[in-house]
C-alpha atoms as a PDB file:
ATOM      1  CA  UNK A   1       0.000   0.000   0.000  1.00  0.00           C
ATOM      2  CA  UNK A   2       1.213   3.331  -0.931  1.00  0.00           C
ATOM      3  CA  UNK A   3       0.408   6.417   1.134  1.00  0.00           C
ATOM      4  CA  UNK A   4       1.700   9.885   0.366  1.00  0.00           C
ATOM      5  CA  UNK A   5       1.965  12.815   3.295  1.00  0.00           C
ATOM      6  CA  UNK A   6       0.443  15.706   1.359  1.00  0.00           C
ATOM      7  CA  UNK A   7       0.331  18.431   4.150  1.00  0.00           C
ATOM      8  CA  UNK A   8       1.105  18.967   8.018  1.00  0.00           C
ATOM      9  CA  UNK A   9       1.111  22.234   9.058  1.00  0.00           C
ATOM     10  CA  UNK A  10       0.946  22.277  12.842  1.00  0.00           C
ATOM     11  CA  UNK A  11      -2.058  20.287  14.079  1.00  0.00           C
ATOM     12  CA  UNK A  12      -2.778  19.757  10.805  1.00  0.00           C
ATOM     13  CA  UNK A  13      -2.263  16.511   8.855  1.00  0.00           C
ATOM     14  CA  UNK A  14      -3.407  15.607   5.728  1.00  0.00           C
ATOM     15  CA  UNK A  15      -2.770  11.517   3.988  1.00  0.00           C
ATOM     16  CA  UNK A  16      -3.469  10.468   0.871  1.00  0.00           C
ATOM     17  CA  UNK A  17      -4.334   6.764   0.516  1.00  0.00           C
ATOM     18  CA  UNK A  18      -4.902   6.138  -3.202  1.00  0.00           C
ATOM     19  CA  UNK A  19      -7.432   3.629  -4.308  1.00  0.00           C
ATOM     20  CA  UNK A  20      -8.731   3.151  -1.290  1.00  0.00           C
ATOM     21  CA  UNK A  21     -11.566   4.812  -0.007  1.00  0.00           C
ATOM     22  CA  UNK A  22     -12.878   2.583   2.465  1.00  0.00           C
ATOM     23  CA  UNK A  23     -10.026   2.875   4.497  1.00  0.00           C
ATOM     24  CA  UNK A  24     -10.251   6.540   4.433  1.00  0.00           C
ATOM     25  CA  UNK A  25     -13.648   6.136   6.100  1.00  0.00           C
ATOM     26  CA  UNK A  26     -13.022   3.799   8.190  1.00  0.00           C
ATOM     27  CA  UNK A  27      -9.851   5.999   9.898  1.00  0.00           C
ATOM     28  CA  UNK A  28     -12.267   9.132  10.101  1.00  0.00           C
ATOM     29  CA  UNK A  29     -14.679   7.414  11.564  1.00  0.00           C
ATOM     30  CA  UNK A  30     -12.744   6.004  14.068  1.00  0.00           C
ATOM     31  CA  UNK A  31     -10.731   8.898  15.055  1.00  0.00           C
ATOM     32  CA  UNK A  32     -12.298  10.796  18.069  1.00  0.00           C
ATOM     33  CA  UNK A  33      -9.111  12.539  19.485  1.00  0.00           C
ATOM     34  CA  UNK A  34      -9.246  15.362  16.857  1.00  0.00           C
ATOM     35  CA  UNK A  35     -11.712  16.310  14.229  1.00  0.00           C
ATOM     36  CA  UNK A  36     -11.229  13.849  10.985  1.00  0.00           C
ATOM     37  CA  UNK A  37     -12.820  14.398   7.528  1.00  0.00           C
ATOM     38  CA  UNK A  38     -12.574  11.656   4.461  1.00  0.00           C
ATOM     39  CA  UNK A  39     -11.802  13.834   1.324  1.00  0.00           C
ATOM     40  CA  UNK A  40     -12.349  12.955  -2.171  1.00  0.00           C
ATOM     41  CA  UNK A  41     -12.586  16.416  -4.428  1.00  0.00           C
ATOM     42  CA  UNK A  42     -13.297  14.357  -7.290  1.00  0.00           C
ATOM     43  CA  UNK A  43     -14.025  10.458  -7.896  1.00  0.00           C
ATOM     44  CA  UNK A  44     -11.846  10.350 -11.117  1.00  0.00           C
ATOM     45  CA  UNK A  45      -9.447  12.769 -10.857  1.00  0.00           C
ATOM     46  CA  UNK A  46      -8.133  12.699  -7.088  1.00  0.00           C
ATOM     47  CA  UNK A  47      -6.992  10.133  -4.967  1.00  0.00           C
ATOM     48  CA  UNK A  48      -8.754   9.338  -1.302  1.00  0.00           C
ATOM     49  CA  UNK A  49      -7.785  11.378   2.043  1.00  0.00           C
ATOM     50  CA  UNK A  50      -7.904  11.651   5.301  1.00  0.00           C
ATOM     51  CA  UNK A  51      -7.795  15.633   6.836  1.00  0.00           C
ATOM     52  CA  UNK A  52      -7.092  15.338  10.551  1.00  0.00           C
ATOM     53  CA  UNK A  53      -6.817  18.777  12.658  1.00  0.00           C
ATOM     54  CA  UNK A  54      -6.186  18.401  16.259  1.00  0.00           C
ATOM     55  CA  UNK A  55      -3.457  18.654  19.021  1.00  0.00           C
ATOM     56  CA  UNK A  56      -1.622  15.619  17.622  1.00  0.00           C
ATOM     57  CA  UNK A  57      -3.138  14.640  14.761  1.00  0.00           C
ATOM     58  CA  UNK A  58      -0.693  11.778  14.218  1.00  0.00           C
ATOM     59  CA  UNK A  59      -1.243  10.291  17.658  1.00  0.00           C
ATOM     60  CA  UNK A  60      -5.337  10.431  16.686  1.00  0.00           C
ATOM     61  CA  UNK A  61      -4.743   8.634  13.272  1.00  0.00           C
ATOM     62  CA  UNK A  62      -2.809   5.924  15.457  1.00  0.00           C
ATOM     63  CA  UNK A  63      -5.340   5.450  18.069  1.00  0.00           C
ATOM     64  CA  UNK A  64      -8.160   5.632  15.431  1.00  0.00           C
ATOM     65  CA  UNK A  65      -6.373   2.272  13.624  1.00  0.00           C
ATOM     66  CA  UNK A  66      -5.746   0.383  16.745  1.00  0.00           C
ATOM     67  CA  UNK A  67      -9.444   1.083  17.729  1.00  0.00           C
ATOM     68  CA  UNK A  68     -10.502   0.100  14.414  1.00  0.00           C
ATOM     69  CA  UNK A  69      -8.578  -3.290  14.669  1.00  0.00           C
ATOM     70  CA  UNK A  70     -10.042  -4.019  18.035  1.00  0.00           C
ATOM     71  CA  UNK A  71     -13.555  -3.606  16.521  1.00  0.00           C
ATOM     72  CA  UNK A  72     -12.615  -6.066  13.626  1.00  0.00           C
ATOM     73  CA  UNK A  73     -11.202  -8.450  15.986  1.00  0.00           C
ATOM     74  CA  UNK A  74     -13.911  -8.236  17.811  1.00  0.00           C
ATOM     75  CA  UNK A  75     -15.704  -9.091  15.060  1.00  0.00           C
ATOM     76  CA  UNK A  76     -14.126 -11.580  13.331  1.00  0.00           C
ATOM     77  CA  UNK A  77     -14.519 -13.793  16.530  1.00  0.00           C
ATOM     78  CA  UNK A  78     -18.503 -13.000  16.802  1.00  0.00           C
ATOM     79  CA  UNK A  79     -18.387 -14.128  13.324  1.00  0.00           C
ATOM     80  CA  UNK A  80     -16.697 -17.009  13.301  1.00  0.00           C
ATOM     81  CA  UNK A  81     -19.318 -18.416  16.385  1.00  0.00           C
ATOM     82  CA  UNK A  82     -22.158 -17.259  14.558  1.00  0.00           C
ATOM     83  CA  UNK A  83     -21.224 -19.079  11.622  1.00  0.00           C
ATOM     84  CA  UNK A  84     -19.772 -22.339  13.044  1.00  0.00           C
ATOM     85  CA  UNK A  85     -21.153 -25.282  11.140  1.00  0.00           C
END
């Protein structure tokens, strides 16, 4: 996977994460120790990003992934049991 810093400027930190914008999603959604905004200013012409602004945005992008990995975990095992034959 290929990820590109495009801007940080103080408590500002902007990723690009081309191809991908689930993940882009997934990381704003998760990240609750700053505000976090998945960008896309055009579906053909720009790549997928994720606009953090905060008091250390790259600690809130951090947390936000190891949260989001808990969750899967979490359910990966609930699905697993549910779908034991």
């Amino acid at each position: 996977m290929t990820t590109k810093l495009v801007r940080k400027e103080g408590e500002l930190l902007e990723i690009e994460i081309p191809g991908d914008e689930t993940l882009t999603d997934l990381i704003a959604g998760f990240c609750k120790d700053a505000d976090a905004a998945a960008v896309r200013e055009h579906p053909f012409l720009t790549e997928p990003k994720i606009v953090v602004y905060g008091k250390n945005p790259k600690k809130a992008i951090l947390k936000a992934i190891d949260e989001a990995l808990s969750v899967l975990e979490e359910f990966k095992t609930h699905f697993k049991r549910i779908t034991k034959e």
